[in-house]
Each structure stands twice: as C-alpha cells, then as structure tokens.
Protein backbone atom coordinates (compact mmCIF):
# COMPACT_ATOMS: atom_id res chain seq x y z
CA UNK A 1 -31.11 -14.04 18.21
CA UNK A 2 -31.83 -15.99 14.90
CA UNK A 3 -35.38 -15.46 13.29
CA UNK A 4 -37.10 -18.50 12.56
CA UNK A 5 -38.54 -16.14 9.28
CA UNK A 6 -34.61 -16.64 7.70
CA UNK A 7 -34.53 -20.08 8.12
CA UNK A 8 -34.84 -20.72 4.04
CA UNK A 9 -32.22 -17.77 3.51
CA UNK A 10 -29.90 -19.89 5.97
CA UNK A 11 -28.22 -22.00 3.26
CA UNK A 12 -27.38 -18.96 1.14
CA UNK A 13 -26.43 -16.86 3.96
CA UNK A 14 -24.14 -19.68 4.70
CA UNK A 15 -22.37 -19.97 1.49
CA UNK A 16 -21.97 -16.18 1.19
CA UNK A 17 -20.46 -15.72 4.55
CA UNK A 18 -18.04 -19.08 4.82
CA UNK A 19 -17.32 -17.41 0.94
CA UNK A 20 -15.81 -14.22 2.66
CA UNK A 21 -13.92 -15.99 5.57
CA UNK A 22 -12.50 -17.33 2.54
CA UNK A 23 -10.87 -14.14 0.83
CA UNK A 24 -10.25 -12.71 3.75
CA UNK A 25 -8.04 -15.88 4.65
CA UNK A 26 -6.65 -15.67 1.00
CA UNK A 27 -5.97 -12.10 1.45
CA UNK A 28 -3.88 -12.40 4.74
CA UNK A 29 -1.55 -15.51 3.38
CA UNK A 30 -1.02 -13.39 0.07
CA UNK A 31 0.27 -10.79 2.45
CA UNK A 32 1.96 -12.74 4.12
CA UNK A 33 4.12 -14.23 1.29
CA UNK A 34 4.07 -11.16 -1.10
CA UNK A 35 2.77 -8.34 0.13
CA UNK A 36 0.80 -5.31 -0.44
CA UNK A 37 0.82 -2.25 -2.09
CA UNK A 38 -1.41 -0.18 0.30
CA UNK A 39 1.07 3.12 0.08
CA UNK A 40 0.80 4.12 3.82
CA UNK A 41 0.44 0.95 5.97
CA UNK A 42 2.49 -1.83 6.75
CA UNK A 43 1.64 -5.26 5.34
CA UNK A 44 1.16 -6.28 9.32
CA UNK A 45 -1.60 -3.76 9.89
CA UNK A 46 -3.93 -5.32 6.82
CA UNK A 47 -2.83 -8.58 7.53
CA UNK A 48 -4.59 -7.79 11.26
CA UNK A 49 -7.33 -6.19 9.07
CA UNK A 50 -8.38 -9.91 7.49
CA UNK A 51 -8.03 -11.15 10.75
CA UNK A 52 -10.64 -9.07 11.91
CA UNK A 53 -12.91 -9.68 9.26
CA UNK A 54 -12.85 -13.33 9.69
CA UNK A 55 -13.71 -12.77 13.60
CA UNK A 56 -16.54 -10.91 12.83
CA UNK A 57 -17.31 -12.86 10.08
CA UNK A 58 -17.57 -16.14 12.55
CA UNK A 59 -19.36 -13.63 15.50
CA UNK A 60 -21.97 -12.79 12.18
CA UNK A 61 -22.53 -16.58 11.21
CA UNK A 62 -23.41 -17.41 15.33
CA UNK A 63 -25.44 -14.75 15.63
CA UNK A 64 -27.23 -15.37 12.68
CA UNK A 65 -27.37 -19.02 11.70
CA UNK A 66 -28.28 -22.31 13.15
CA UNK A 67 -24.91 -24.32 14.01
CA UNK A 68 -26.04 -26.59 11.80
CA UNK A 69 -25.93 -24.22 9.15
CA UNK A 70 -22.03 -23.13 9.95
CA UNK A 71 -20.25 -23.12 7.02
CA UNK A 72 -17.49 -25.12 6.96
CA UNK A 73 -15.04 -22.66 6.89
CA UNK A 74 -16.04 -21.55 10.39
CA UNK A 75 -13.69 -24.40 12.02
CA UNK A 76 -10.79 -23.13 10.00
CA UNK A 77 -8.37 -21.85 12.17
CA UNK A 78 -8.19 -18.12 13.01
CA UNK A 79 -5.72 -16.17 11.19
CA UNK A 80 -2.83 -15.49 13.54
CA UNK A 81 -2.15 -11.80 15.01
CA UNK A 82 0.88 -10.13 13.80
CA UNK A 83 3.32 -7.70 14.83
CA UNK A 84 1.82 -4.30 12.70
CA UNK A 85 4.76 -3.14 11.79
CA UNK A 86 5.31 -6.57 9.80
CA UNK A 87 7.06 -6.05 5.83
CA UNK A 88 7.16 -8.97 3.90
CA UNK A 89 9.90 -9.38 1.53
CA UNK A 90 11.81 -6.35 3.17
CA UNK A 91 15.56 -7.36 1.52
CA UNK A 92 13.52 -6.81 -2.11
CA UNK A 93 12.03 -3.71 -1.31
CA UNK A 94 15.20 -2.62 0.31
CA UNK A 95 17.13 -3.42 -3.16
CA UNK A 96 14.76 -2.07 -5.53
CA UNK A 97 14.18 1.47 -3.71
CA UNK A 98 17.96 1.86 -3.68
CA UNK A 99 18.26 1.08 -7.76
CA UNK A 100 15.29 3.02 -7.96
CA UNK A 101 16.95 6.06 -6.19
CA UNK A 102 19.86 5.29 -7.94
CA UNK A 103 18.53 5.61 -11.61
CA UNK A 104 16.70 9.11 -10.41
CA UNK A 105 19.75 10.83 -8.46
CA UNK A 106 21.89 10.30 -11.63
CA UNK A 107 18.72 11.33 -14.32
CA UNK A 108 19.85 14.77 -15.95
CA UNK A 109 16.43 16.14 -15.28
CA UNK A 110 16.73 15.45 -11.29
CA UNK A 111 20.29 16.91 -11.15
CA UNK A 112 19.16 19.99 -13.09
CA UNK A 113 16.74 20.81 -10.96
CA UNK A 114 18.22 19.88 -7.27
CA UNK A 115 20.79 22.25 -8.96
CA UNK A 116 17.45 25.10 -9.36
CA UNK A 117 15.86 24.50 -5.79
CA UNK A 118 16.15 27.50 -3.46
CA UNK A 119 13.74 28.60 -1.05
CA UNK A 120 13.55 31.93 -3.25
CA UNK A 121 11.36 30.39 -6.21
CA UNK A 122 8.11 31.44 -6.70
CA UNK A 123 5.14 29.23 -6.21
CA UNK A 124 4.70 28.53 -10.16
CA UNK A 125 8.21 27.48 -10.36
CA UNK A 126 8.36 25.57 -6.66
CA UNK A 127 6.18 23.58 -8.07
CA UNK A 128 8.12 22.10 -10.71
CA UNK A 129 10.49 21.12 -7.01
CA UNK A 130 8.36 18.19 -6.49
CA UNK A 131 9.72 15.50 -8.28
CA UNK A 132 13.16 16.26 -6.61
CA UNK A 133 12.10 16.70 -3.05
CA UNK A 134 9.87 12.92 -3.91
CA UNK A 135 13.39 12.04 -4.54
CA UNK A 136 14.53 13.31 -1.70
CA UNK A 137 11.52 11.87 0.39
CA UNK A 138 12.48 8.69 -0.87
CA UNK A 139 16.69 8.69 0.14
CA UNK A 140 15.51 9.77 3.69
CA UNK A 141 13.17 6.99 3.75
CA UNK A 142 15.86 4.71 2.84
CA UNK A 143 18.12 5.96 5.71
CA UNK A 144 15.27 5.77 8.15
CA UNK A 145 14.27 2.04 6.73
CA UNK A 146 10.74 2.95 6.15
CA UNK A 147 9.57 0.22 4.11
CA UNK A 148 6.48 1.52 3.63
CA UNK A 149 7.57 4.36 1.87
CA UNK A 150 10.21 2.73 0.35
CA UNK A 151 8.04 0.38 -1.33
CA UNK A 152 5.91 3.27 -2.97
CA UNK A 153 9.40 3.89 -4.85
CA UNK A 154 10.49 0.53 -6.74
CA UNK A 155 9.89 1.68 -10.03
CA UNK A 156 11.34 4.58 -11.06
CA UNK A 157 10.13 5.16 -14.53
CA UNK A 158 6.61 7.44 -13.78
CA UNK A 159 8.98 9.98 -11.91
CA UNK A 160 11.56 9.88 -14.52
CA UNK A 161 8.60 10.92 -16.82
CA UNK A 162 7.83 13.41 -13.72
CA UNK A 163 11.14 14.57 -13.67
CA UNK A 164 11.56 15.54 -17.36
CA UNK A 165 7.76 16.91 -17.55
CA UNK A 166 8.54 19.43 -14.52
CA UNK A 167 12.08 20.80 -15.91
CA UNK A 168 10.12 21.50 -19.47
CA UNK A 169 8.38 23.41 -17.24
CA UNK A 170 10.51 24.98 -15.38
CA UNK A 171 12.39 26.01 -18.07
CA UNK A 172 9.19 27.61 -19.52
CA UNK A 173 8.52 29.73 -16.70
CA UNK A 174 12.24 30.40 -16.80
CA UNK A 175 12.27 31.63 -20.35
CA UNK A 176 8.91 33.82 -19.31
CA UNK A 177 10.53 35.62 -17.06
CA UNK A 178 13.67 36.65 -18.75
C-alpha cells in the first residue's frame, strides 16, 4: 500500500531504486562476459543473484511508488535465469590453472617439501604441508574440472612466496630438533 505521506520522497525513491536495477543489470552482463572472482560459487549462481535483486527491486518500486513514478528502468527486460553451474570463460581458466600448477609442481620449494610430507610430522611441522597439499587441491581440481576452484589458482606467484616461506620454516623446526 503506498502512503500518500511519501508522495514528495517518490521522485528520489525513484531515482535510487531504477539506480540499483541498474548495477545489478551491470553486474550480471559483467558476469556474463568476464566473470567473477567469488572463490566458492559459480559465476551462474551470482549471475541468478542480480536477477533476484532486480525482481525485488521492481516488486519494491510497485509496492511503493505511484506507476507514474516507475523509473524507467522498470520496463527493462528481466535478466534471464541461468543454468548455476554457468563459468564464463572456462577454456582461460582451464589454461591458466594448468600453467599455474605447472610453475608450482616444478618450484624447488614444492618438490622439497611433497618430498617431507608423511603422516608422521608433528603439528608445528604439518603445518608448513599446506602450501603443497593447496597444490595438490588444485591438480585434483583440475582432473575433476572444478572451475571454481580452479579459478582461485591462476596466479601462482602468492603460493610460490607460500611455498618458500613454509620450507624456511620447516627447515627451522628441522634444525630445532636435531
């Protein structure tokens, strides 16, 4: 029911709301053509996400407003509904998570310590382990074709830094003991 005691506010409210159909419509074509980096869902499911903003959005402005205060962008078309499992630009992520796991399986500091790992470490020292089971993480994602997870691992060069910060210290505790 719209309150006659908004009626000035109706303009604004206008603008602000056809504003955020806006970005949300924005959001879901750069989605669409790029995509993401949300590091646990697919491009499809936030793609659905602006979708659903832009329904309520238009369920917010008819509920709320005159119809002769609809913003324009209320007639745009509605954002189509897309499969949720939907990647875009899967052949690039594919390529770059396979030179990224390429440049960390043949880093010195990865192949020293797949070379340490051993359910026998200590927790001090299996900690040090996580770099390589990432890498790890990331080869069976690559076999499984999660490209979600696969495109969490494009750029290799903050667990390269990883890798060489956790055999220092590995070697440390190493040393410690002995």
């Amino acid at each position: 029911m719209k309150s006659s005691t908004k009626m000035p506010d109706q303009k604004k409210l206008s603008k602000e709301l056809g504003a955020e159909i806006l970005d949300n419509r924005r959001r879901y074509e750069e989605l669409k053509i790029h995509g993401g980096a949300d590091p646990f869902w697919p491009d499809g499911v936030n793609m659905n996400l602006c979708r659903n903003h832009v329904l309520y959005l238009r369920k917010r402005i008819e509920m709320e407003l005159e119809p002769t205060e609809y913003p324009e962008e209320y007639y745009l078309k509605i954002p189509e509904k897309v499969d949720g499992d939907y990647m875009a630009n899967p052949d690039v992520i594919r390529k770059e998570a396979k030179a990224a796991l390429e440049v960390l399986k043949e880093n010195q500091d990865y192949q020293y310590l797949r070379g340490k790992l051993s359910p026998d470490l200590d927790k001090e020292a299996s900690q040090c382990m996580k770099p390589v089971r990432y890498v790890l993480g990331m080869e069976d994602a690559i076999r499984r074709n999660d490209l979600v997870v696969m495109r969490r691992c494009r750029d290799p060069e903050y667990y390269v830094k990883y890798l060489r910060d956790s055999r220092k210290k590995l070697d440390e505790i190493l040393d410690q003991k002995f």
